[in-house]
Structure formats: structure tokens, C-alpha cells
Protein backbone atom coordinates (compact mmCIF):
# COMPACT_ATOMS: atom_id res chain seq x y z
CA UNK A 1 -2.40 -14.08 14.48
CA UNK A 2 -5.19 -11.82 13.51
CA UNK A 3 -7.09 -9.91 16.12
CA UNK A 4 -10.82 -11.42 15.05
CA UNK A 5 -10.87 -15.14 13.59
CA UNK A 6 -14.24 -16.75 12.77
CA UNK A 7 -13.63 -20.07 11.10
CA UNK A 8 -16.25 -21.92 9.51
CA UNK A 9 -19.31 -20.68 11.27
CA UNK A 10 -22.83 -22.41 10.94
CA UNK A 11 -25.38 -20.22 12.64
CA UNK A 12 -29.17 -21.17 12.75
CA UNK A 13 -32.50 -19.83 13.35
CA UNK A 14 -34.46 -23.05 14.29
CA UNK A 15 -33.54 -25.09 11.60
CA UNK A 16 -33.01 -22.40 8.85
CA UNK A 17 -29.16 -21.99 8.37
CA UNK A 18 -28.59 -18.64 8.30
CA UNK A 19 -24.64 -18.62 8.06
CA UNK A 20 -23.39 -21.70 5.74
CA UNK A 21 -19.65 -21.70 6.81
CA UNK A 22 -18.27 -18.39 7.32
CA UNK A 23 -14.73 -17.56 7.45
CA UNK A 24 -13.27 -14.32 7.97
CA UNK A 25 -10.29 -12.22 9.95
CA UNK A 26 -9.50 -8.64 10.95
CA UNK A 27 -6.81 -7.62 12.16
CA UNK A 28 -5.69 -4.99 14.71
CA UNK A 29 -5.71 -1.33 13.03
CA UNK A 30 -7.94 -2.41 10.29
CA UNK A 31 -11.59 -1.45 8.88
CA UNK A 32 -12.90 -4.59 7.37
CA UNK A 33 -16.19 -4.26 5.48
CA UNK A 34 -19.06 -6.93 5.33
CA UNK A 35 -21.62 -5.91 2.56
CA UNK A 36 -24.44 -7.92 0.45
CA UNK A 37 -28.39 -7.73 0.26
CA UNK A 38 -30.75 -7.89 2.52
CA UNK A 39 -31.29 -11.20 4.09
CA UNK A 40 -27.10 -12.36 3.30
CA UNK A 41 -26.50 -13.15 6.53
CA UNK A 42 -24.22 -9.96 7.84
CA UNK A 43 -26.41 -8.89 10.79
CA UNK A 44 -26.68 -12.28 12.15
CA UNK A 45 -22.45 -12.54 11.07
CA UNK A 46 -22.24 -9.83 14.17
CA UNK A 47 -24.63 -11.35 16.61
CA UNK A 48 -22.60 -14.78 16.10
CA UNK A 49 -19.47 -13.06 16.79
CA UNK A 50 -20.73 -11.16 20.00
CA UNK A 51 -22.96 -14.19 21.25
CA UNK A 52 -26.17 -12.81 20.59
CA UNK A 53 -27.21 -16.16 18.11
CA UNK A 54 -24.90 -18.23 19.25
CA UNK A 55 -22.81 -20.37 16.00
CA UNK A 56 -24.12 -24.46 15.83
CA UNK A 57 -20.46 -25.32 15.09
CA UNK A 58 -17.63 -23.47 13.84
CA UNK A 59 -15.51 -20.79 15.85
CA UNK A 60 -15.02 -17.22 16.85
CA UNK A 61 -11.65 -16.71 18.36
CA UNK A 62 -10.10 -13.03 20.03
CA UNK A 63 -6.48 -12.85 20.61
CA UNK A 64 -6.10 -16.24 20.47
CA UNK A 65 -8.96 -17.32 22.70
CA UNK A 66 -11.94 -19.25 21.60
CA UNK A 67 -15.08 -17.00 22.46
CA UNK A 68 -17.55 -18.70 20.29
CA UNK A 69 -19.78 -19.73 23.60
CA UNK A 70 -19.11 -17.01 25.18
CA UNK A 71 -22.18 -15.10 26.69
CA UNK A 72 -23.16 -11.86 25.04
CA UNK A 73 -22.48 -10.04 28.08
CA UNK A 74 -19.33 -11.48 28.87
CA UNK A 75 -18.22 -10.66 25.29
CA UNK A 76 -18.42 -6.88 25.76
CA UNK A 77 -16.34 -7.75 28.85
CA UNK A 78 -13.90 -8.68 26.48
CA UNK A 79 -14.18 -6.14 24.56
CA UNK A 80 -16.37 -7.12 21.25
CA UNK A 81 -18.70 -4.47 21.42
CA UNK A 82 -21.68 -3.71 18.97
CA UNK A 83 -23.37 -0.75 18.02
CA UNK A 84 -26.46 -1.97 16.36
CA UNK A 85 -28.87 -2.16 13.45
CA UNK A 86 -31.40 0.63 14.15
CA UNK A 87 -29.41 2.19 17.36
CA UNK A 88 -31.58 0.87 19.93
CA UNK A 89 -30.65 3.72 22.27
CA UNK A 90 -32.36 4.76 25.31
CA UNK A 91 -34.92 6.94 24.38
CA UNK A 92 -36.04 7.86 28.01
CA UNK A 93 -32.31 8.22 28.69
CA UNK A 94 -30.31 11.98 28.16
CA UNK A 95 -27.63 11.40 25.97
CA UNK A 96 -24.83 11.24 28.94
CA UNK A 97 -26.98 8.82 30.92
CA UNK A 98 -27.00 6.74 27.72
CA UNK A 99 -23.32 7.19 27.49
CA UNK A 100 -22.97 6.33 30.70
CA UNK A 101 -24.71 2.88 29.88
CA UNK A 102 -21.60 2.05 27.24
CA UNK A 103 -19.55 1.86 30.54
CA UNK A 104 -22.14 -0.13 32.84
CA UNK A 105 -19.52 -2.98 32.93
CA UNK A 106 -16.37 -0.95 33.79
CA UNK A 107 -15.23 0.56 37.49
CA UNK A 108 -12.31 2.86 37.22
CA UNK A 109 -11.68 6.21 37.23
CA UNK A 110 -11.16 6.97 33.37
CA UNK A 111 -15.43 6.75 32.31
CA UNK A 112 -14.77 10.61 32.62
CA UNK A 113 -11.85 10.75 30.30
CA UNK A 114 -13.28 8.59 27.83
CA UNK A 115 -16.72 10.20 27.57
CA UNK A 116 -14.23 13.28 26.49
CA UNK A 117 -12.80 11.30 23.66
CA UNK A 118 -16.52 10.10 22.34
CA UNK A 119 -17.24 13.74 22.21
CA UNK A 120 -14.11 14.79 19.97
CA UNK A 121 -16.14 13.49 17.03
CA UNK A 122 -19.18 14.17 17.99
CA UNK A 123 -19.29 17.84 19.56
CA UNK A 124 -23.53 17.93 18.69
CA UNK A 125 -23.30 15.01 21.94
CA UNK A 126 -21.93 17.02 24.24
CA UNK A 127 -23.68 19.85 23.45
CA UNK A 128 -26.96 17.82 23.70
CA UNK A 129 -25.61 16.21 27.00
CA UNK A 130 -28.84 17.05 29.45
CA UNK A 131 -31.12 16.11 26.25
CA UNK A 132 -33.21 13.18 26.09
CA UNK A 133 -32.16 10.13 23.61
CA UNK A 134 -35.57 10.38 22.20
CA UNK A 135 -35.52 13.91 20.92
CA UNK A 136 -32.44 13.56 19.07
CA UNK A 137 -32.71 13.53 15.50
CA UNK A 138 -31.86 10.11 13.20
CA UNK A 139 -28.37 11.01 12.93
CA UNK A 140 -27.69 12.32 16.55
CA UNK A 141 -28.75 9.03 17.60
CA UNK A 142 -26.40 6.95 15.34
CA UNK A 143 -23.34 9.44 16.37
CA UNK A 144 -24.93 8.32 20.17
CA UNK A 145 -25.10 4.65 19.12
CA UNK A 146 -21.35 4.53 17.77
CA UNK A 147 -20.27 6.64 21.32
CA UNK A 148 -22.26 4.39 23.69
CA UNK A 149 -20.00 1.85 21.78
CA UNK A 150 -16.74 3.57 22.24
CA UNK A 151 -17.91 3.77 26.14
CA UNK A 152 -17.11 0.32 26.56
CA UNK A 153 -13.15 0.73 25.20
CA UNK A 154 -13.61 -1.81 22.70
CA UNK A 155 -11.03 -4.08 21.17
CA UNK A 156 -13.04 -3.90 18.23
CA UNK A 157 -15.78 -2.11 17.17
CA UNK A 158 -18.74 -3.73 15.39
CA UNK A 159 -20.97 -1.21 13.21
CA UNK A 160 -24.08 -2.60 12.12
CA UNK A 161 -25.42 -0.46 8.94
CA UNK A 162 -24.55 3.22 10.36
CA UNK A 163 -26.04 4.67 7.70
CA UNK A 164 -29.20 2.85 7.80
CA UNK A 165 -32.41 6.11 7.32
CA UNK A 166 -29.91 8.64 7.23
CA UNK A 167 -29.62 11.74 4.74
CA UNK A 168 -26.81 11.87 2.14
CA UNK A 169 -24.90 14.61 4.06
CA UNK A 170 -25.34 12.71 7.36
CA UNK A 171 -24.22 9.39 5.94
CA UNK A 172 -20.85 11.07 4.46
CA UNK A 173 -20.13 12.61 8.08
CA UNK A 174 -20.95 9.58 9.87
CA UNK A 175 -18.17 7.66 7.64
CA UNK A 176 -15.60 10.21 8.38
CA UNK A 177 -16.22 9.64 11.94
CA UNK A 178 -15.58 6.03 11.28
CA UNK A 179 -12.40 6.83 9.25
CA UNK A 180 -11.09 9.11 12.60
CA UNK A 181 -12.10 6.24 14.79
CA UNK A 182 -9.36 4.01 12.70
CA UNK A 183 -6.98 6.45 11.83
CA UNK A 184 -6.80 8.94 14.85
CA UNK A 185 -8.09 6.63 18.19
CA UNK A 186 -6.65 3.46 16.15
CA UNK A 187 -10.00 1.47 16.38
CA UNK A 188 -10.01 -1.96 15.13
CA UNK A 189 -13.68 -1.70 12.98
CA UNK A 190 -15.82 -4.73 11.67
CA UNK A 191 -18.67 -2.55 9.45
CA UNK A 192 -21.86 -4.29 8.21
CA UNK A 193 -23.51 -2.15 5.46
CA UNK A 194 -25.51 -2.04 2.82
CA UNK A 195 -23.74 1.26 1.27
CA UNK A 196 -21.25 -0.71 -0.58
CA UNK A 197 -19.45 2.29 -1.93
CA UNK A 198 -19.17 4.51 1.04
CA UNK A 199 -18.03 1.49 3.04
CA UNK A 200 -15.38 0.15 0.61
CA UNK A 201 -13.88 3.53 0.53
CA UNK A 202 -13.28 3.58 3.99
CA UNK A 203 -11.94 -0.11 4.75
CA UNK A 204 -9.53 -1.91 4.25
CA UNK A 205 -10.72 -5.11 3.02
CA UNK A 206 -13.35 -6.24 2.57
CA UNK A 207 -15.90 -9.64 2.02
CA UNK A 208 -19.25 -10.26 0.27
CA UNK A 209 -21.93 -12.38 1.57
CA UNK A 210 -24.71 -14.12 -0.38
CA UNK A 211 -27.57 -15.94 1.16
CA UNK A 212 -25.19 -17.02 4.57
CA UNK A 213 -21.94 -17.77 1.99
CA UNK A 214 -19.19 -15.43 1.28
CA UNK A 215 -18.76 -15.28 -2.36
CA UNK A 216 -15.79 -12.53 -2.48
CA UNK A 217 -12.72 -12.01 -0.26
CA UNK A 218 -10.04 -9.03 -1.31
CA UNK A 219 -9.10 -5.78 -0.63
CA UNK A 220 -11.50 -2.72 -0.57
CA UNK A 221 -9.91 -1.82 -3.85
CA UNK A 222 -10.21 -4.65 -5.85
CA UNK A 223 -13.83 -5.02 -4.66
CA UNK A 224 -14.22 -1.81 -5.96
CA UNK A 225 -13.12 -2.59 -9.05
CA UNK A 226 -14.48 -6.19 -9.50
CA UNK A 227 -16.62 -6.50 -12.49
CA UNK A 228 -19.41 -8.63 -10.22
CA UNK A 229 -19.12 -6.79 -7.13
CA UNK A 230 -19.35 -3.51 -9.31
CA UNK A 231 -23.23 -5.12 -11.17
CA UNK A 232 -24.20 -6.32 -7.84
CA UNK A 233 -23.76 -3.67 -5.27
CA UNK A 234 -21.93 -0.54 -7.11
CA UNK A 235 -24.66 0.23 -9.16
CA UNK A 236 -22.86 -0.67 -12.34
């Protein structure tokens, strides 16, 4: 049984399907990728699976139990927690009051000891602690995004274009963060983004979606290496 099972989703905005029938799993360990153009349905993929846009028919199950009418907030509960398209931090916030805000639905004594882990990847938060989310440059506030995130001890992670408006140099440190967040605090990752090569070479496996259909399923290598995939989204 796979950690994350959508089955067959049909998702709606009024009565525009967005997602025609999407399938997909991850499993516990992994980084599975979701990548396609703008408009393919990936964004609203996440908000289905968390309860944001709730799915028509079709289900989202965790561990075994059916979630898919779950609300939002009870889903973080559960640990499905999203950091977002365009961060959506609190500006007005410092960063360890925003921090603090990835934990609003926890009560135990370890909010301390996690807010130590978020900074082991991101030293710039901690030393930016008293500073308000607003000042923070584009990338500061992604690496505050993905740590609000990790506040919430999530089961598994959902990453919503991370490199969305960020430099080169930025992007490629922001993806190593998300390879230590798999490899070294063995986070379970579901990444939406439109960087199809940085985010195949970081997952696992991955899918491709196409105006609400997924038209590819396989490992992050043999996406890499498909001959469609490659004209499409590699720039070949």
C-alpha cells in the first residue's frame, strides 16, 4: 500500500473539468514529480489532494484512509501539508512568528526542536529570525515557505513550483534542500514544477499532465530520456 493514492479524480471549477481522471501514488521515502504547462492541471492536482477544491468523484486515500472529503484544515491535521504556489507567507509576520504558524495545529513540547531541524537547511532563517517575512528576499521566502511546511511534521510534503521567480543559483540550492529533505530527514515529497529538468533529477518518478490528463507515468529517468517528454518540456 502506497503512502498517497489518488484514484481517478474529477475536479471542477464550476462546470470546467479541470482534472479528467487522475491517478497517481507515492510512496513513503519517495520524491515524485508532477510537471506539464501552464494550465495542466498540477496546482489544482495539490489543492484536490489537501481539500482545498475538493474532487467531484474519484478518491484521495492516506495510509489507507479515504481523505478525499476531508476539510483542508483537517488534512494538515493529518499530515498533508502544502507549501504553496507563490509562498503566501506572512509578510507582517518575522520569520519565527511565521514559523511558528506551520505549528498552529500542534501542542507538545517538540515546536522548539523542530524549528531547529527547519533551520539545518536553511541557516539564512535563523539568522533572519527577528526579521519581518516581508523584507526577505524571493528566495528567503521560498526557504520560509518550505520550513513553515516542515513546522507542521508532515507525512508528506507537497511543493508547489519552488522555483517559481527565482535566480538560477537560488533555484539549484533550493533543490538540494529538497534532495536533504528526502535523503537526510526522510521526507515523503509530492513536487509540482514547471522546471522539468531540475525536478526529474531530483525524484524519483515521476508523471506528466496535459490539459487535466496524465499522458506519461515512469521513472524520473526514463522521463528524462523519453523522446516526447524530452520536445515537450526538456527543451529538446
Amino acid at each position: 500500500m502506497s503512502l498517497l493514492e489518488v484514484h481517478d479524480i474529477h475536479t471542477f471549477y464550476g462546470n470546467i473539468e479541470a482534472l479528467k481522471g487522475i491517478s497517481l501514488t507515492v510512496d513513503a521515502g519517495e520524491i515524485v514529480t508532477l510537471i506539464g504547462g501552464n494550465g495542466a492541471g498540477k496546482t489544482t492536482t495539490l489543492n484536490t489532494i489537501c481539500g482545498i477544491t475538493p474532487a467531484r468523484s474519484g478518491s484521495v486515500v492516506l495510509e489507507g484512509q479515504d481523505i478525499t472529503h476531508v476539510p483542508a484544515h483537517e488534512t494538515v491535521k493529518r499530515g498533508v501539508i502544502q507549501s504553496p504556489e507563490g509562498r503566501k507567507i506572512f509578510t507582517r509576520l518575522t520569520v519565527r512568528e511565521n514559523l511558528e504558524m506551520g505549528a498552529f495545529t500542534r501542542d507538545d513540547a517538540q515546536i522548539g526542536k523542530d524549528m531547529d531541524a527547519v533551520f539545518e537547511p536553511f541557516p539564512r532563517l535563523k539568522e533572519r529570525q527577528k526579521q519581518l517575512g516581508g523584507t526577505l528576499s524571493g528566495g528567503e521566502q521560498q526557504m520560509l515557505a518550505i520550513g513553515r511546511a516542515l513546522m507542521g511534521r508532515p507525512r508528506i510534503l507537497l511543493l508547489d513550483e519552488p522555483s517559481m521567480g527565482l535566480a538560477p543559483l537560488l533555484v539549484r540550492e533550493i533543490f538540494n534542500v529538497v534532495t536533504y529533505l528526502n535523503r537526510e530527514a526522510n521526507t515523503t515529497i509530492l513536487l509540482v514544477e514547471q522546471n522539468a529538468q531540475m525536478a526529474l533529477a531530483v525524484a524519483h518518478r515521476g508523471y506528466v499532465l496535459q490539459s487535466g490528463y496524465i499522458t506519461h507515468a515512469d521513472t524520473a529517468h526514463n522521463l528524462r530520456n523519453d523522446a516526447s517528454v524530452i520536445e515537450a518540456y526538456l527543451g529538446g
